[in-house]
PDB file of N, CA and C in Angstrom:
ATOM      1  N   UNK A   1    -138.838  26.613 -87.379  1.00  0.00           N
ATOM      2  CA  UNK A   1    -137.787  27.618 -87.530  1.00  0.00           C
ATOM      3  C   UNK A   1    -137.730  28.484 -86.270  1.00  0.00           C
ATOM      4  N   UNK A   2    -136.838  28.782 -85.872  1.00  0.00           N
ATOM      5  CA  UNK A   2    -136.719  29.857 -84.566  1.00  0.00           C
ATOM      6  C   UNK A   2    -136.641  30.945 -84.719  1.00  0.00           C
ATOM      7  N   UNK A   3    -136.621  31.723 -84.055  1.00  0.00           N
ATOM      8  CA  UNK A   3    -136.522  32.973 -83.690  1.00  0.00           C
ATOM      9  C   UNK A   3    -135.536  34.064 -84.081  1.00  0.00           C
ATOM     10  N   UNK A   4    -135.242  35.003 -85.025  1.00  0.00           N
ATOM     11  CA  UNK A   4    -133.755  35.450 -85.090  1.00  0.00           C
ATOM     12  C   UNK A   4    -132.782  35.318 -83.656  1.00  0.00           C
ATOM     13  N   UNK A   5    -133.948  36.390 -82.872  1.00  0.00           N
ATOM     14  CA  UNK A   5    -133.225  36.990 -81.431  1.00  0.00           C
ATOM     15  C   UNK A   5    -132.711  35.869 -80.342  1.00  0.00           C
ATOM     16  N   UNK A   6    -133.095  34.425 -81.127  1.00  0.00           N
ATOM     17  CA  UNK A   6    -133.360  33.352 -80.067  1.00  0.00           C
ATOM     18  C   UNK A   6    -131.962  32.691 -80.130  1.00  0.00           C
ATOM     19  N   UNK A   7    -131.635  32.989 -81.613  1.00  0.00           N
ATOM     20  CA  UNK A   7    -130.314  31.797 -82.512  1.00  0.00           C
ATOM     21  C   UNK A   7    -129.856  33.057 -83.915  1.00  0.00           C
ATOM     22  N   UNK A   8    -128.826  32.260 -83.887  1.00  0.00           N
ATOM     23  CA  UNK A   8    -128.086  32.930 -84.826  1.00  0.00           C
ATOM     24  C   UNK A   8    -127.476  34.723 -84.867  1.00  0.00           C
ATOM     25  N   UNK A   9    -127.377  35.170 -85.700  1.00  0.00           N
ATOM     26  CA  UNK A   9    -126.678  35.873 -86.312  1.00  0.00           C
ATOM     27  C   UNK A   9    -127.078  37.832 -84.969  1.00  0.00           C
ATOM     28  N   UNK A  10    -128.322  37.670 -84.913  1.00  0.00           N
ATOM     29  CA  UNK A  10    -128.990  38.593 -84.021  1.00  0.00           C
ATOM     30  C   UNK A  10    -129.097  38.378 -82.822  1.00  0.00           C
ATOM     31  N   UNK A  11    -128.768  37.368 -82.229  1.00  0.00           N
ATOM     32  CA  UNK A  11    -128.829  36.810 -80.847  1.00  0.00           C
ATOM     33  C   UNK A  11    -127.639  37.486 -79.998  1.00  0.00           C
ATOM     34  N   UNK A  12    -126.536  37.551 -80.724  1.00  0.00           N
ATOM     35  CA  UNK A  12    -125.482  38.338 -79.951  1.00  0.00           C
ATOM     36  C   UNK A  12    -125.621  39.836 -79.488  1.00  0.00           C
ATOM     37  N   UNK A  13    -126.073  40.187 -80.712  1.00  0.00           N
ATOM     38  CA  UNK A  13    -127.016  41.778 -80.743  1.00  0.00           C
ATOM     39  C   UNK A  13    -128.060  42.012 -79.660  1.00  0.00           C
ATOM     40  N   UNK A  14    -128.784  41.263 -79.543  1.00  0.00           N
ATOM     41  CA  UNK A  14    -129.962  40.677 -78.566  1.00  0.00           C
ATOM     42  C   UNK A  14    -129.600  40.891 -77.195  1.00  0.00           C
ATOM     43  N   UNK A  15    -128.984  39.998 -76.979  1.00  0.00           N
ATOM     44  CA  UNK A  15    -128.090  40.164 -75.475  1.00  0.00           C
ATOM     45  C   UNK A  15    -127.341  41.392 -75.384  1.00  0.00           C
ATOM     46  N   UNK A  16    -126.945  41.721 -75.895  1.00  0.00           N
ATOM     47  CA  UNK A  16    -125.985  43.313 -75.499  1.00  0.00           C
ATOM     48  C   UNK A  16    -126.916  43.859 -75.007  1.00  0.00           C
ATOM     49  N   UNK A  17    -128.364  44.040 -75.953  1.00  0.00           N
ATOM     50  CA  UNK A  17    -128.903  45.330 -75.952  1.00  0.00           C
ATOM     51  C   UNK A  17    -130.154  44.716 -74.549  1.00  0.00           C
ATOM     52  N   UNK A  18    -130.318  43.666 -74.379  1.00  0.00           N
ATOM     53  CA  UNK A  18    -131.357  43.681 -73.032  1.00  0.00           C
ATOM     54  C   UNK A  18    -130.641  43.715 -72.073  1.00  0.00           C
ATOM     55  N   UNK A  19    -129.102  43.523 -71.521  1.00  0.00           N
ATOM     56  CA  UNK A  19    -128.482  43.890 -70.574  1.00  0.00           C
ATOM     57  C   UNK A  19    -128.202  45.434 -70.749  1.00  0.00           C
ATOM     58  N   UNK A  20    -128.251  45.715 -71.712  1.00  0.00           N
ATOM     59  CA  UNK A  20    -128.261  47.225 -71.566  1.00  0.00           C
ATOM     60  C   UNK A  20    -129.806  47.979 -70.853  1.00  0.00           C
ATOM     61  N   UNK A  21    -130.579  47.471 -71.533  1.00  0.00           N
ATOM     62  CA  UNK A  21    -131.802  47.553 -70.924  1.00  0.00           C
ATOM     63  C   UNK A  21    -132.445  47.413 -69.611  1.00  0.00           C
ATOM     64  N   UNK A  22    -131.747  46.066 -69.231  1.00  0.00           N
ATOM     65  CA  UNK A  22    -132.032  45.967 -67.793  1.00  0.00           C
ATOM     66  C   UNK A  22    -131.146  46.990 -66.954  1.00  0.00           C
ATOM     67  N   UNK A  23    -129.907  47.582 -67.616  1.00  0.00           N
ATOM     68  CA  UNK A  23    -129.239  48.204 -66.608  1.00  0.00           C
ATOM     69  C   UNK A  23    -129.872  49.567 -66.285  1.00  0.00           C
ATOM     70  N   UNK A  24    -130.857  50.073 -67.652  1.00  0.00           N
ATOM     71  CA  UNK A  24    -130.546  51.666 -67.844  1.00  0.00           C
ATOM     72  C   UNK A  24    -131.945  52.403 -67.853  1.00  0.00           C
ATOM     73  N   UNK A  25    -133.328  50.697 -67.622  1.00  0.00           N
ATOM     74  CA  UNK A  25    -134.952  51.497 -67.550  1.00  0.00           C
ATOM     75  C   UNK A  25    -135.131  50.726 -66.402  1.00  0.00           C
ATOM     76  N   UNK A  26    -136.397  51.195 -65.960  1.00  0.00           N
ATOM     77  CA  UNK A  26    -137.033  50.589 -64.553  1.00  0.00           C
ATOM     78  C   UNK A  26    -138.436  51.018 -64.745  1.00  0.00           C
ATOM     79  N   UNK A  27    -139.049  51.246 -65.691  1.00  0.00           N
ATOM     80  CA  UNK A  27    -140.175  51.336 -65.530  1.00  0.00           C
ATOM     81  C   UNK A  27    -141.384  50.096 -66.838  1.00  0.00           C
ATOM     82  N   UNK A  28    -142.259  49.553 -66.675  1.00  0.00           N
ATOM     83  CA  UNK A  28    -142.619  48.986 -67.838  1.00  0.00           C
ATOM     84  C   UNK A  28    -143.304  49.874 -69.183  1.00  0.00           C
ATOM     85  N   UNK A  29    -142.728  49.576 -70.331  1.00  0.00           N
ATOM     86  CA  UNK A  29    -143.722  50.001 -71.637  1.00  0.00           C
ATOM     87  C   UNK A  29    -144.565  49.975 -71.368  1.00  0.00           C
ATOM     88  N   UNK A  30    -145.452  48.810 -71.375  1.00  0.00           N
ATOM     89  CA  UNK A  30    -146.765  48.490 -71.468  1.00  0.00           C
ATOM     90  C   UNK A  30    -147.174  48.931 -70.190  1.00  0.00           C
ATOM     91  N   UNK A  31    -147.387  48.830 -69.351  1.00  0.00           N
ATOM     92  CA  UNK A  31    -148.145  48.993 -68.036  1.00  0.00           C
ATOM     93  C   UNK A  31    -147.985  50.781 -67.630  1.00  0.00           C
ATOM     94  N   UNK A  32    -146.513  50.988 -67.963  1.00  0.00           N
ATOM     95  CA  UNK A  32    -146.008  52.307 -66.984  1.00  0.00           C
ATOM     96  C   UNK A  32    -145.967  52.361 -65.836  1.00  0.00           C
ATOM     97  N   UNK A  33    -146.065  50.972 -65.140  1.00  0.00           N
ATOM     98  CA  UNK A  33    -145.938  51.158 -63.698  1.00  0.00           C
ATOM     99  C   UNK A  33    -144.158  50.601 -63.288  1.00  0.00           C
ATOM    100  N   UNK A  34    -143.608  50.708 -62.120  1.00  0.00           N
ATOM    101  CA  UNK A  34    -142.390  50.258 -61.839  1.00  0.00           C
ATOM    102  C   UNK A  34    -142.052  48.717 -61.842  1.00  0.00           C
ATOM    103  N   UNK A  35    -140.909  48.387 -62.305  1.00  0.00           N
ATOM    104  CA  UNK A  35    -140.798  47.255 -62.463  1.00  0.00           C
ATOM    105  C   UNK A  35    -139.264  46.876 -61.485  1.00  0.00           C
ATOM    106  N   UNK A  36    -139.381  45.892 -60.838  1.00  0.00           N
ATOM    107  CA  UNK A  36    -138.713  45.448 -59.398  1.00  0.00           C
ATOM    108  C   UNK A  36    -137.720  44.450 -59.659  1.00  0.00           C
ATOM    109  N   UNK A  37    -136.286  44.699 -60.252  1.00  0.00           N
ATOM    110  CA  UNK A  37    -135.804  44.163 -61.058  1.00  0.00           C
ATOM    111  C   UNK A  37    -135.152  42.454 -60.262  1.00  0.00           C
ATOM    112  N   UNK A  38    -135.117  43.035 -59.143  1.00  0.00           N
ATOM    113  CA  UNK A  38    -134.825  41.752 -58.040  1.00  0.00           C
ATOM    114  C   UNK A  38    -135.673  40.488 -57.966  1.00  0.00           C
ATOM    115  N   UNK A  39    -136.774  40.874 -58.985  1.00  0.00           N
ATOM    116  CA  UNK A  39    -137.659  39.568 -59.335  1.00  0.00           C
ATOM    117  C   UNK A  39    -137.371  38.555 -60.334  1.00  0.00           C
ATOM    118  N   UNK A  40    -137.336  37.255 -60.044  1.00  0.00           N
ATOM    119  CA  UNK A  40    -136.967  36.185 -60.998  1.00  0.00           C
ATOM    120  C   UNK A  40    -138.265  35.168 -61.209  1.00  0.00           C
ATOM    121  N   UNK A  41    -138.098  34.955 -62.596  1.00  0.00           N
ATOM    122  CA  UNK A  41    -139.524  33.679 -62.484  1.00  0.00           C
ATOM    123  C   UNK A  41    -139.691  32.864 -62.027  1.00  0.00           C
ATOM    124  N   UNK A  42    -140.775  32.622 -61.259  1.00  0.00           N
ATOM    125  CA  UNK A  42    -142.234  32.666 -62.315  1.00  0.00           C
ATOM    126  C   UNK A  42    -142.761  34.144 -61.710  1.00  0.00           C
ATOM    127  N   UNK A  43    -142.203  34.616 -60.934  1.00  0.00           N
ATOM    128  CA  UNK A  43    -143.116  35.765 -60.597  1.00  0.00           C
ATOM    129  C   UNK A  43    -143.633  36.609 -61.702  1.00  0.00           C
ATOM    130  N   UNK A  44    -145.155  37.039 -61.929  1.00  0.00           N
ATOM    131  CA  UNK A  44    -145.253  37.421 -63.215  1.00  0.00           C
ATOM    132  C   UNK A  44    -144.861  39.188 -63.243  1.00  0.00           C
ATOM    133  N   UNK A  45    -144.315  39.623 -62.095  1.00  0.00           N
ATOM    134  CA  UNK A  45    -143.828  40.584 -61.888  1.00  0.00           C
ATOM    135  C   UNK A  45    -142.273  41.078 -62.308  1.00  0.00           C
ATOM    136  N   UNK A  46    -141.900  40.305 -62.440  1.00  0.00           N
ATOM    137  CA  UNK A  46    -140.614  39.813 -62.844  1.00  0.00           C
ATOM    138  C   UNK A  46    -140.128  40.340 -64.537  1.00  0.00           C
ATOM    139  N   UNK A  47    -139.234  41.209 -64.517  1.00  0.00           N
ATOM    140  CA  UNK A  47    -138.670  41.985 -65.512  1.00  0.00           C
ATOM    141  C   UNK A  47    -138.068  40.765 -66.611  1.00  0.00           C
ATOM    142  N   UNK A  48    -138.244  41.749 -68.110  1.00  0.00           N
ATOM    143  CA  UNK A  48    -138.934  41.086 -69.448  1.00  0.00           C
ATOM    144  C   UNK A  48    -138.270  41.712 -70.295  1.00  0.00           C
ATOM    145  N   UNK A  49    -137.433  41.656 -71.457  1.00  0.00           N
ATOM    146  CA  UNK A  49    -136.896  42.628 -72.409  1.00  0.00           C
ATOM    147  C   UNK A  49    -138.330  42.143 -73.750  1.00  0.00           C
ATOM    148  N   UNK A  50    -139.521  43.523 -74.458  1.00  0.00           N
ATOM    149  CA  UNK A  50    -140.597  43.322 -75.201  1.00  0.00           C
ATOM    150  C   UNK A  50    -139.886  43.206 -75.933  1.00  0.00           C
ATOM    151  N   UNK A  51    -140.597  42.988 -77.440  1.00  0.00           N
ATOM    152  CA  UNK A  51    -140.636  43.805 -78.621  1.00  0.00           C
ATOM    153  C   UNK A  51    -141.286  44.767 -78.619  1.00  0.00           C
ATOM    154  N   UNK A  52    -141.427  46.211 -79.030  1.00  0.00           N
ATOM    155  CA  UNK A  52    -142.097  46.993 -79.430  1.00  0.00           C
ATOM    156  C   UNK A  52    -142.930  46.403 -80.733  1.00  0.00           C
ATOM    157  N   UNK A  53    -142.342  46.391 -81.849  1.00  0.00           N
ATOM    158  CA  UNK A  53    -143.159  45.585 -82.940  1.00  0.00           C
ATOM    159  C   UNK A  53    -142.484  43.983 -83.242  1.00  0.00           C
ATOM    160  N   UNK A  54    -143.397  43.304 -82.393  1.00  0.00           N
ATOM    161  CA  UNK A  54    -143.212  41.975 -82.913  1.00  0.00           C
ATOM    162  C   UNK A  54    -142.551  41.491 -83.516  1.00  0.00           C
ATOM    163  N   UNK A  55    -141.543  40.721 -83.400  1.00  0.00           N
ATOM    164  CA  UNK A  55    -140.876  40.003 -84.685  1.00  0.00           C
ATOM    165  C   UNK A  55    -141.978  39.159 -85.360  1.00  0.00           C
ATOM    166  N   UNK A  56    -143.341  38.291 -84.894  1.00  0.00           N
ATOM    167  CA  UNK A  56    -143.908  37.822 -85.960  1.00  0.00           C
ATOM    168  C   UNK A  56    -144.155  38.715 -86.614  1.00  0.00           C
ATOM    169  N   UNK A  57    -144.769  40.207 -86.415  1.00  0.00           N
ATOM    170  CA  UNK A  57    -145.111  41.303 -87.639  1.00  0.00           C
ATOM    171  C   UNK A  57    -144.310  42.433 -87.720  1.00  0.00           C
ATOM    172  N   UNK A  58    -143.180  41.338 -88.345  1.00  0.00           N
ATOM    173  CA  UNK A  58    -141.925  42.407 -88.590  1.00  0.00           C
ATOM    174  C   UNK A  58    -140.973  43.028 -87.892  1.00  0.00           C
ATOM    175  N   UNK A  59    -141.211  42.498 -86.396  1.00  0.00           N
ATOM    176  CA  UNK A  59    -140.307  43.991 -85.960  1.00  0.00           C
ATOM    177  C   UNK A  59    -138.603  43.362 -86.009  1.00  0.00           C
ATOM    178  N   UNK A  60    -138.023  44.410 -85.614  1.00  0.00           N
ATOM    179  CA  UNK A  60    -136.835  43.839 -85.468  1.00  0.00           C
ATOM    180  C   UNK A  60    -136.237  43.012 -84.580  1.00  0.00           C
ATOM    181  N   UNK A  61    -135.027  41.845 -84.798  1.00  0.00           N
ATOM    182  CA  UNK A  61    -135.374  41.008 -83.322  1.00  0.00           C
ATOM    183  C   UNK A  61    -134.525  41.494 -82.722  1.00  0.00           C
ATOM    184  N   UNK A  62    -133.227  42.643 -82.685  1.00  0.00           N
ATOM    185  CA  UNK A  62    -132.099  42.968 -82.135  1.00  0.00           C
ATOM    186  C   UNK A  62    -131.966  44.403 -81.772  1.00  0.00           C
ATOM    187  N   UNK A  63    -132.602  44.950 -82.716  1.00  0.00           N
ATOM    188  CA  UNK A  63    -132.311  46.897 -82.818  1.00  0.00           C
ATOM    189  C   UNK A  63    -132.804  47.206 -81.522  1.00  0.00           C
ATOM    190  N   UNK A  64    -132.114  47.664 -80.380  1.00  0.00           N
ATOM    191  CA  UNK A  64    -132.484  48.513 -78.704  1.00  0.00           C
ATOM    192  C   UNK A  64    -133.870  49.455 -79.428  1.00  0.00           C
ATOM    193  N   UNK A  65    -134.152  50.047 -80.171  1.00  0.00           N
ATOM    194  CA  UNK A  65    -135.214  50.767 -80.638  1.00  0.00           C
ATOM    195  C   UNK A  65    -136.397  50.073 -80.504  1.00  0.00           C
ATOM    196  N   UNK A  66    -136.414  48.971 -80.908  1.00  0.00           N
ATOM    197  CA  UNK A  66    -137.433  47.971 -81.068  1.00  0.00           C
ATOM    198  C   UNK A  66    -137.380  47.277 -79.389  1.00  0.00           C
ATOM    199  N   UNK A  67    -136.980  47.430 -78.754  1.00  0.00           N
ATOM    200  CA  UNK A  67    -136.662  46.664 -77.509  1.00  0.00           C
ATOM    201  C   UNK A  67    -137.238  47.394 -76.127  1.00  0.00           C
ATOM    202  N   UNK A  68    -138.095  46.999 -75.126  1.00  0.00           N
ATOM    203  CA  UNK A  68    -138.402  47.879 -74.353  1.00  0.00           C
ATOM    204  C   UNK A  68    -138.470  46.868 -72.685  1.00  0.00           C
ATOM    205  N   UNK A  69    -138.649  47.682 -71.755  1.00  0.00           N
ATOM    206  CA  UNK A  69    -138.715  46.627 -70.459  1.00  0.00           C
ATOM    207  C   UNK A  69    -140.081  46.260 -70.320  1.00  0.00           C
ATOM    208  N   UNK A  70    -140.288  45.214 -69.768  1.00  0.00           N
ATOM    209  CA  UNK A  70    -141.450  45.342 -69.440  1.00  0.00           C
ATOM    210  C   UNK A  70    -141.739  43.771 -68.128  1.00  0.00           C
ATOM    211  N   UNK A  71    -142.964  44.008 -67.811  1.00  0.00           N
ATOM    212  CA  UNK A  71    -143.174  43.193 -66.583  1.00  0.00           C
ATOM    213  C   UNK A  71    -143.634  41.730 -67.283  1.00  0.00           C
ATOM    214  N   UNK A  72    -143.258  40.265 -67.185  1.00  0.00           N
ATOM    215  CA  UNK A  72    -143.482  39.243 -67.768  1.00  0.00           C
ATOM    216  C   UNK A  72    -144.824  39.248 -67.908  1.00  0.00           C
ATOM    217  N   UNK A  73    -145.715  39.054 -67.064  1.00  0.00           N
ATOM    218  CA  UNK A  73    -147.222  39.168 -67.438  1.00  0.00           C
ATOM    219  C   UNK A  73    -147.867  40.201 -68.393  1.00  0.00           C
ATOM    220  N   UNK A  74    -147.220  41.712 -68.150  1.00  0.00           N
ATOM    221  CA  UNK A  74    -147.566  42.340 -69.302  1.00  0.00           C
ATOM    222  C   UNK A  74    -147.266  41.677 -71.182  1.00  0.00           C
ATOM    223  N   UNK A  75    -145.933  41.372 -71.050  1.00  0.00           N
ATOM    224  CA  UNK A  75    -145.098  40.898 -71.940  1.00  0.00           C
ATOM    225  C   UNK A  75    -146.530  40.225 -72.884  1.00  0.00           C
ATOM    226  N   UNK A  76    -146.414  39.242 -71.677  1.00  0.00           N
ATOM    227  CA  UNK A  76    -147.572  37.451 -72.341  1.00  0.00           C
ATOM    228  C   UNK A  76    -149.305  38.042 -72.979  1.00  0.00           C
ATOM    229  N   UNK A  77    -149.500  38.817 -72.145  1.00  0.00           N
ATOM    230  CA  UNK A  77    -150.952  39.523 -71.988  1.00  0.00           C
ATOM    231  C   UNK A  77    -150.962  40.517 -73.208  1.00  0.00           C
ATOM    232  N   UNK A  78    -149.695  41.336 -73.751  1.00  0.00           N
ATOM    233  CA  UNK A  78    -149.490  41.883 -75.005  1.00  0.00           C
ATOM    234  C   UNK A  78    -149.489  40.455 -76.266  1.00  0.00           C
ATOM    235  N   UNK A  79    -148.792  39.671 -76.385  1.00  0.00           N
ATOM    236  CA  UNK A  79    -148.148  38.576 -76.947  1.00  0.00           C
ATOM    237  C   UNK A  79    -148.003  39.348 -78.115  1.00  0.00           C
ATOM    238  N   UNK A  80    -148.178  38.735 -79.425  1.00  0.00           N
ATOM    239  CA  UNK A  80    -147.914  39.572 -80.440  1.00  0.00           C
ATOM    240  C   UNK A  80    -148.913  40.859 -81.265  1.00  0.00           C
ATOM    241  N   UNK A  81    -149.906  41.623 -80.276  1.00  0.00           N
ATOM    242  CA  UNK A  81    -151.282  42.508 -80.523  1.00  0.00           C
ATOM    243  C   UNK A  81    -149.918  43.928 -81.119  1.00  0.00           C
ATOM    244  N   UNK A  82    -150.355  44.415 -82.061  1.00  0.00           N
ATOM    245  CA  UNK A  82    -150.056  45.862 -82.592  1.00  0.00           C
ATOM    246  C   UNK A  82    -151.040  46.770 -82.697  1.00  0.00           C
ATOM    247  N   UNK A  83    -151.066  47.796 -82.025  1.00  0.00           N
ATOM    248  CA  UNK A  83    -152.034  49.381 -81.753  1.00  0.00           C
ATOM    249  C   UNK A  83    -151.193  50.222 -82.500  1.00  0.00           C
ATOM    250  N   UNK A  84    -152.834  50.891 -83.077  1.00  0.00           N
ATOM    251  CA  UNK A  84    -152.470  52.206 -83.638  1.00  0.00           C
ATOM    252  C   UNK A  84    -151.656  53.594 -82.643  1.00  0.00           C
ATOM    253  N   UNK A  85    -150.925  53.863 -83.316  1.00  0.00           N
ATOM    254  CA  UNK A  85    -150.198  54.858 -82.802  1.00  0.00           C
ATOM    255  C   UNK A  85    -150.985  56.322 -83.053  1.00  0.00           C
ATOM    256  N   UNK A  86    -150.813  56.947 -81.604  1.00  0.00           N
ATOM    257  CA  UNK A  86    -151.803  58.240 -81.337  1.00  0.00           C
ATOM    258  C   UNK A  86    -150.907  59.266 -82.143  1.00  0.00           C
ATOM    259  N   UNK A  87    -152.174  60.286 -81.856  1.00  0.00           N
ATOM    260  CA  UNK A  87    -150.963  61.442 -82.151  1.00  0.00           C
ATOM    261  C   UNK A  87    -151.900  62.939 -80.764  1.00  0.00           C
ATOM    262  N   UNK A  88    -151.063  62.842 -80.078  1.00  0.00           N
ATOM    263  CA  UNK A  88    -152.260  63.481 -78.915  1.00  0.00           C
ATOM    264  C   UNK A  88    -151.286  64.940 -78.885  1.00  0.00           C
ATOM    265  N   UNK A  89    -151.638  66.144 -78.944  1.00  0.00           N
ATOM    266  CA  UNK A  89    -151.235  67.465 -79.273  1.00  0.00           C
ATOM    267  C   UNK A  89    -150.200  67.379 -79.821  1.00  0.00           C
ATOM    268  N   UNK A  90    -149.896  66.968 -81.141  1.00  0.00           N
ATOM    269  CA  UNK A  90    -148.823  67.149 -82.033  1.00  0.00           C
ATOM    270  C   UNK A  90    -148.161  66.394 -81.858  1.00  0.00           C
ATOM    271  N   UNK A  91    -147.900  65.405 -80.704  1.00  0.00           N
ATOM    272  CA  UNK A  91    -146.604  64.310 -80.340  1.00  0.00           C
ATOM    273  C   UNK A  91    -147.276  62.538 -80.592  1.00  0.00           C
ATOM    274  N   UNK A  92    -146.620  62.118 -81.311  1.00  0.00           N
ATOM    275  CA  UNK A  92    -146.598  60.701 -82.094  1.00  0.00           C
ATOM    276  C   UNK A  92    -146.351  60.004 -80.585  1.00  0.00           C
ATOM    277  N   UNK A  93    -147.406  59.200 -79.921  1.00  0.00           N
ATOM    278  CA  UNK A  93    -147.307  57.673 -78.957  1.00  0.00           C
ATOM    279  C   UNK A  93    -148.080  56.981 -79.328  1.00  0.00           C
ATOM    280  N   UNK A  94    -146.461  55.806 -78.883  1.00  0.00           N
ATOM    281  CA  UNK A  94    -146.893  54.608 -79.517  1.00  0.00           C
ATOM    282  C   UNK A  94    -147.913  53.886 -78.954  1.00  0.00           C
ATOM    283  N   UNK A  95    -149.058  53.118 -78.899  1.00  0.00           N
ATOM    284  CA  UNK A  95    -150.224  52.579 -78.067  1.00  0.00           C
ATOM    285  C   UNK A  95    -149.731  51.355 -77.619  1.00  0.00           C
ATOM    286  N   UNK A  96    -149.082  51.006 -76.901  1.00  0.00           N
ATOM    287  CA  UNK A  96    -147.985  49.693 -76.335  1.00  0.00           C
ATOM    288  C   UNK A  96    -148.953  50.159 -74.491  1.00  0.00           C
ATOM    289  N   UNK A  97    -149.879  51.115 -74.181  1.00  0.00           N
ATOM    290  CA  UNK A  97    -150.218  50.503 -73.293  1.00  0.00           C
ATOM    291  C   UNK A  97    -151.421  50.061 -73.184  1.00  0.00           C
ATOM    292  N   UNK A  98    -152.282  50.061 -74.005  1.00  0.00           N
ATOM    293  CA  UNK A  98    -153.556  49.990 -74.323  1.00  0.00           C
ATOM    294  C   UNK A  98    -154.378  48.462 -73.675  1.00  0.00           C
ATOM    295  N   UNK A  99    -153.537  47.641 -72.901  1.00  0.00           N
ATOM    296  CA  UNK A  99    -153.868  46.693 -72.500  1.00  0.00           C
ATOM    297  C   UNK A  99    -154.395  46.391 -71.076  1.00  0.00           C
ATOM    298  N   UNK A 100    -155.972  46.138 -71.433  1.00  0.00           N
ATOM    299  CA  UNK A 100    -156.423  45.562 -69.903  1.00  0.00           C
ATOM    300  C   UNK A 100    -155.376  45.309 -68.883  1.00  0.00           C
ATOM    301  N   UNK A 101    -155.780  45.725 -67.406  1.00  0.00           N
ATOM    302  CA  UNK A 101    -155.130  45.228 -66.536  1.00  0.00           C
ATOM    303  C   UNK A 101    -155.806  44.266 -65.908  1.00  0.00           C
ATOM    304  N   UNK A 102    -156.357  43.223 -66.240  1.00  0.00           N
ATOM    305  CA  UNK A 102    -157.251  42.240 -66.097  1.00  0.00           C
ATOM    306  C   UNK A 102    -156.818  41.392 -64.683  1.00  0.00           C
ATOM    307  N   UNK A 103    -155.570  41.908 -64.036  1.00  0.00           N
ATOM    308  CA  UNK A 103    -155.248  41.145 -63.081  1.00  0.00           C
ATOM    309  C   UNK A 103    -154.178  41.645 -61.779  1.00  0.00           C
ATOM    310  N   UNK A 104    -154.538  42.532 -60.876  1.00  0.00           N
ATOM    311  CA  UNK A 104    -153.751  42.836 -59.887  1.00  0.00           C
ATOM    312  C   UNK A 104    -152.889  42.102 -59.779  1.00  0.00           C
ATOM    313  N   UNK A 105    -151.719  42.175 -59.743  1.00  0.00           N
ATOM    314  CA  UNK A 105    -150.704  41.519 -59.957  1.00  0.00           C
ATOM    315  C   UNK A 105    -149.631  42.117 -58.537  1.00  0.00           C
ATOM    316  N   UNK A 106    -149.808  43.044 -58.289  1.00  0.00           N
ATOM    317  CA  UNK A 106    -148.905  43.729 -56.762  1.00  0.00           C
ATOM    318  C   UNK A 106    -149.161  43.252 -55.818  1.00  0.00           C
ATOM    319  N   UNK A 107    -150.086  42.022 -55.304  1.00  0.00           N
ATOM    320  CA  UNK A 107    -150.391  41.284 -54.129  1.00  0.00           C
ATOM    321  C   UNK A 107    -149.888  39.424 -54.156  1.00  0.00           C
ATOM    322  N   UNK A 108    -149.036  39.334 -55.470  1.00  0.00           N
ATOM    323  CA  UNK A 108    -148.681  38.366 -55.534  1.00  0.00           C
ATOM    324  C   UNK A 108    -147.783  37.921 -54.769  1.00  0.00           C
ATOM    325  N   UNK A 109    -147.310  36.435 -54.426  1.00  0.00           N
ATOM    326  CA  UNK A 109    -146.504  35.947 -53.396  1.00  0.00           C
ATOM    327  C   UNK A 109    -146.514  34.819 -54.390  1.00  0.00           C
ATOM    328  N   UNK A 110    -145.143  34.697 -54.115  1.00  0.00           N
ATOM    329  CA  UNK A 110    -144.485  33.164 -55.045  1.00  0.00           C
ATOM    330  C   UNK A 110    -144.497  32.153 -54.165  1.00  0.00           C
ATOM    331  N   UNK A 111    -145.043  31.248 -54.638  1.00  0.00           N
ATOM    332  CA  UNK A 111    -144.870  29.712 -53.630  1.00  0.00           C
ATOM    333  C   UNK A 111    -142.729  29.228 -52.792  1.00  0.00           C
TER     334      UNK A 111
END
């Protein structure tokens, strides 16, 4: 079975909202570092529309809420992991960066 966001009914939804995305963030969720939108794959630097919560655990596959930028390697290196959400002086964040940076990734060069 596929994906909502991949086929069907949410896929149109899907696309609106990551071209909206690519037009209107530049920085990654997960990482918080800048993301260089002039990059195309395989570079793993190379800009990514996430899920915030997973469509395998539930999230939505279309809602821009649920949708965030992020750098392809972060993307893969998240895959489908969900963190508890902080609450650090009264303000609710979400833990979307909580992930090793297991791999300098700013000295890369594409073949």
């Amino acid at each position: 079975m596929s994906r909502p966001d991949k086929s069907g009914s949410h896929r149109a939804q899907y696309e609106k909202n990551r071209k909206r995305i690519l037009a209107t963030q530049n920085v990654c969720g997960i990482c918080g570092k800048s993301v260089d939108l002039s990059l195309k794959a395989p570079n793993p630097l190379a800009p990514c529309v996430d899920h915030i919560i997973p469509v395998a655990k539930g999230g939505h596959p279309s809602d821009i809420s649920n949708l965030q930028l992020a750098h392809w390697s972060c993307n893969r290196q998240k895959s489908d992991k969900l963190f508890k959400n902080e609450i650090i002086k009264g303000t609710k964040i979400l833990g979307n960066r909580n992930l090793p940076q297991s791999i300098d990734w700013s000295n890369y060069k594409s073949k």
